[in-house]
N, C-alpha and C. Protein backbone atom coordinates (compact mmCIF):
# COMPACT_ATOMS: atom_id res chain seq x y z
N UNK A 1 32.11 -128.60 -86.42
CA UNK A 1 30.69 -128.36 -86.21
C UNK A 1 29.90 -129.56 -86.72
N UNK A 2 28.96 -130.07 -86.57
CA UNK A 2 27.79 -130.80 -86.39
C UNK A 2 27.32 -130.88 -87.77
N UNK A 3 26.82 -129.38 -88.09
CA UNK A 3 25.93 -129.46 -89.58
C UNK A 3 26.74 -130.26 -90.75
N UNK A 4 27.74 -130.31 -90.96
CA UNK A 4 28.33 -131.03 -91.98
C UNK A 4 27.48 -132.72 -91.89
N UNK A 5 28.12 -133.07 -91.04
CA UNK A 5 27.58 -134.71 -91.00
C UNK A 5 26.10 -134.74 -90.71
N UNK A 6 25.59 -134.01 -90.04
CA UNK A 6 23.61 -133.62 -90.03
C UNK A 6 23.30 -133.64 -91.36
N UNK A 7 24.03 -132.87 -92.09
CA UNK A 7 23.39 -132.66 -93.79
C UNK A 7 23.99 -134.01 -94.18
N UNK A 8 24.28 -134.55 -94.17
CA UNK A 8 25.05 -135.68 -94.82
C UNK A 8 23.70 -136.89 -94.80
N UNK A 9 23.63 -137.29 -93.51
CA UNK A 9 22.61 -138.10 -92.97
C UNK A 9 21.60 -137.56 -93.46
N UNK A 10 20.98 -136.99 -93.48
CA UNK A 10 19.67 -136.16 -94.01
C UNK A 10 19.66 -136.28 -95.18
N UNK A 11 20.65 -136.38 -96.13
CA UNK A 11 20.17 -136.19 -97.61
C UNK A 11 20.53 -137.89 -97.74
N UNK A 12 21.02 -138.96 -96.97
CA UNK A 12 21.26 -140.28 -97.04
C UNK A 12 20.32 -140.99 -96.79
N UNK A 13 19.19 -140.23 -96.16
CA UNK A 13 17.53 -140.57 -95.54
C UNK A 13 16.65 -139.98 -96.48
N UNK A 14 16.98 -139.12 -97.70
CA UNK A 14 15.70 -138.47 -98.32
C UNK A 14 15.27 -137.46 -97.89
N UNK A 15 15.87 -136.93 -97.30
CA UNK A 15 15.97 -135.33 -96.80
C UNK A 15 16.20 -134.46 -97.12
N UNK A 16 15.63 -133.16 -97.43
CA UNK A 16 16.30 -131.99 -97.89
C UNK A 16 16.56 -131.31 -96.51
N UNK A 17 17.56 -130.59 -96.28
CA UNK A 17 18.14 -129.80 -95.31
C UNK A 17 18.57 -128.46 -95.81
N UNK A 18 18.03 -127.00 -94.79
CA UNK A 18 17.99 -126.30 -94.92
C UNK A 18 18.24 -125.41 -93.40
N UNK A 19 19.81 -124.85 -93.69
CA UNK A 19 20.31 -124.39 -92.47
C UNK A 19 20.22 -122.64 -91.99
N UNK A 20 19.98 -121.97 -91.24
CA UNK A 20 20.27 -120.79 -91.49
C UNK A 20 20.76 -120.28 -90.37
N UNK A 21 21.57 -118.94 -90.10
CA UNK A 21 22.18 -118.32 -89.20
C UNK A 21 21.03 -118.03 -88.11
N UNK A 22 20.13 -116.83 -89.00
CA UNK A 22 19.08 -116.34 -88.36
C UNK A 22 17.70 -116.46 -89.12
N UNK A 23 16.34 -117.11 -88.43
CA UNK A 23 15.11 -116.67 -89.31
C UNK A 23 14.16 -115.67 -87.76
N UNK A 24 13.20 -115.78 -89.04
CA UNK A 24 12.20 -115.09 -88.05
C UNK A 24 11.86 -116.39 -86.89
N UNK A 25 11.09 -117.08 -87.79
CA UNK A 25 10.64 -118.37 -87.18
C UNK A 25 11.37 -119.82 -88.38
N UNK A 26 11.36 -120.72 -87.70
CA UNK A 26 11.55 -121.84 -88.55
C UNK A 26 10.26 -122.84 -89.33
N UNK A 27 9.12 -122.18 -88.45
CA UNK A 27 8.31 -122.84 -89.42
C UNK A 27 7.89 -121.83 -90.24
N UNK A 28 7.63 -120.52 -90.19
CA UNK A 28 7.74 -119.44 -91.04
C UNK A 28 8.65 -119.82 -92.24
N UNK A 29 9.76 -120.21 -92.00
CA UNK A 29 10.65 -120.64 -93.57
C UNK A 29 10.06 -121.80 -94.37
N UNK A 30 9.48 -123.00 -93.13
CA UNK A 30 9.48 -123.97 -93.50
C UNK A 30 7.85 -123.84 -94.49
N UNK A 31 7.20 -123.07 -94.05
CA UNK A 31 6.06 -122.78 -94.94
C UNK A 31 5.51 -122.30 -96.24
N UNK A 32 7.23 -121.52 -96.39
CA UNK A 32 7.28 -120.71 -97.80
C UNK A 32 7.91 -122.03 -98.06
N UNK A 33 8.33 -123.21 -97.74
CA UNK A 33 9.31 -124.04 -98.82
C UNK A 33 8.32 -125.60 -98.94
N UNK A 34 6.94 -125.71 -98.44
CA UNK A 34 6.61 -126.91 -98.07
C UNK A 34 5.97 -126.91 -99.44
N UNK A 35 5.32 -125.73 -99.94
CA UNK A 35 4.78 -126.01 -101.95
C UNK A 35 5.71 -126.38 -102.94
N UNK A 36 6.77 -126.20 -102.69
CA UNK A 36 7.81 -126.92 -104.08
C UNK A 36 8.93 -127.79 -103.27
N UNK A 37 9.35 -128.04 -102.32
CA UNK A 37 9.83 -129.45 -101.86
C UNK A 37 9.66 -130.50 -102.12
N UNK A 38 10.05 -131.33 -102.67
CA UNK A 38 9.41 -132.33 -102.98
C UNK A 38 9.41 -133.65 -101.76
N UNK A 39 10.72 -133.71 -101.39
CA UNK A 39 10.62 -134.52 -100.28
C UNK A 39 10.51 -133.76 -98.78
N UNK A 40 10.89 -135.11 -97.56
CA UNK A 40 10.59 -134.58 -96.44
C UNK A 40 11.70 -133.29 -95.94
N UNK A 41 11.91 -132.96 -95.44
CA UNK A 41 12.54 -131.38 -95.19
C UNK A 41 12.77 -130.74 -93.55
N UNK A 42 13.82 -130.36 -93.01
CA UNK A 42 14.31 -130.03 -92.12
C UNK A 42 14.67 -128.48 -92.28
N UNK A 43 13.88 -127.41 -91.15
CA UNK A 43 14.63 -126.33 -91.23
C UNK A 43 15.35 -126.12 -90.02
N UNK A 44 16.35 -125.63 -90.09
CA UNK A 44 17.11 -125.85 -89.20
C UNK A 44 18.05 -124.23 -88.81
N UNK A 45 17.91 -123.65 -87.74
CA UNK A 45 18.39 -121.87 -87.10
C UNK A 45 19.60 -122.03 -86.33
N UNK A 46 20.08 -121.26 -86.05
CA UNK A 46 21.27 -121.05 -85.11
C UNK A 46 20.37 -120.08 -84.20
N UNK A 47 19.60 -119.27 -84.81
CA UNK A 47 18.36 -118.34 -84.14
C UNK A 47 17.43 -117.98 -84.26
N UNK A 48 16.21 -117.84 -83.76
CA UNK A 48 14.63 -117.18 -84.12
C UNK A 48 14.63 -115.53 -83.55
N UNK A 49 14.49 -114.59 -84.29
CA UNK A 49 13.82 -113.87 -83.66
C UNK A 49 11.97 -113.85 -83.55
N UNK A 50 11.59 -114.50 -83.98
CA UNK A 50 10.34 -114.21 -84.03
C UNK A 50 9.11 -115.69 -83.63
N UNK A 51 10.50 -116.61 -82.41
CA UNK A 51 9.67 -117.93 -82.60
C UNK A 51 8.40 -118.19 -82.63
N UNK A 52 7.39 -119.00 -82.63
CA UNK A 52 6.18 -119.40 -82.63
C UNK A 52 5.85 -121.12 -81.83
N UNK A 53 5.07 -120.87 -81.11
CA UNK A 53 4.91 -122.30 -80.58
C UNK A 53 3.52 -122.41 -80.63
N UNK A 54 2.99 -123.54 -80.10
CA UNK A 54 1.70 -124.25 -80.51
C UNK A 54 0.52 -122.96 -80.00
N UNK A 55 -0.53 -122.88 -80.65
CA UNK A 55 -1.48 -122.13 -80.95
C UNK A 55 -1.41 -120.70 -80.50
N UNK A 56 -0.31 -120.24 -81.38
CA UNK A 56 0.15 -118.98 -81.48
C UNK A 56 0.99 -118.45 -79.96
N UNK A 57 1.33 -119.39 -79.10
CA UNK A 57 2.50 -119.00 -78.28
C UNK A 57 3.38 -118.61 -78.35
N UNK A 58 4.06 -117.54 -78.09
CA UNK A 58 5.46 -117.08 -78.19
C UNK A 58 6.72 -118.58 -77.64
N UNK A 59 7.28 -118.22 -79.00
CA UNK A 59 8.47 -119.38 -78.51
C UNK A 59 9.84 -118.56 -78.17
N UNK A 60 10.09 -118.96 -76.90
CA UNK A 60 11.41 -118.60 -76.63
C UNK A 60 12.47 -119.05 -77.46
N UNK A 61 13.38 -117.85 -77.88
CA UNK A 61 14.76 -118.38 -78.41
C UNK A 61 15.79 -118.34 -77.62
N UNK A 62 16.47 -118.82 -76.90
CA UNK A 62 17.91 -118.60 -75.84
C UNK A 62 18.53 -119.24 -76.75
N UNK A 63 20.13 -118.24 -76.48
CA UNK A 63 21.17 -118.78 -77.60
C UNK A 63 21.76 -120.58 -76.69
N UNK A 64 22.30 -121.23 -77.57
CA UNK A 64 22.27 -122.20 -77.68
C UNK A 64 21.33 -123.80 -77.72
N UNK A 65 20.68 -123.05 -78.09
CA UNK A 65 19.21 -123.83 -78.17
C UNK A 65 18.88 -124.48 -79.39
N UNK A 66 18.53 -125.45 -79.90
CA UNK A 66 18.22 -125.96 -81.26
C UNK A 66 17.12 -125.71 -81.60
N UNK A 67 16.90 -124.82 -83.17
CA UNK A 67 15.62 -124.51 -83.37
C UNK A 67 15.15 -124.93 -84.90
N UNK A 68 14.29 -126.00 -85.07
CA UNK A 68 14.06 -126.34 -85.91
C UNK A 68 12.59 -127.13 -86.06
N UNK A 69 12.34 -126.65 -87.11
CA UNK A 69 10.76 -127.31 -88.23
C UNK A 69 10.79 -128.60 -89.21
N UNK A 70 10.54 -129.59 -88.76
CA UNK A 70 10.32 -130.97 -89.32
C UNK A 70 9.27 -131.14 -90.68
């Protein structure tokens, strides 16, 4: 799988990386974690149930899809 060497690179750039099976949304996670992070930060899903896209659009999740908050 991928995530091994993704996290690798990411923390070799100043990255914190943060992977999960399932969230609601990824910027939903990424929002509870952007007050005590200190550096830049990647969230990163295998799935959304609850995506979100630009000004409150429903974001589609289809499985195999990359879903992630910068």
């Amino acid at each position: 799988m991928l995530i091994q060497p993704l996290a690798k690179c990411l923390k070799d750039n100043n990255f914190e990386f943060f992977h999960f099976d399932t969230v609601t949304s990824t910027m939903h996670e990424a929002k509870h974690k952007i007050d005590y992070v200190k550096n830049s930060f990647i969230v990163l899903a295998n799935k959304q149930t609850i995506g979100r896209g630009r000004r409150g659009n429903k974001w589609i999740s289809n499985d195999g899809n990359i879903f992630c908050s910068i």
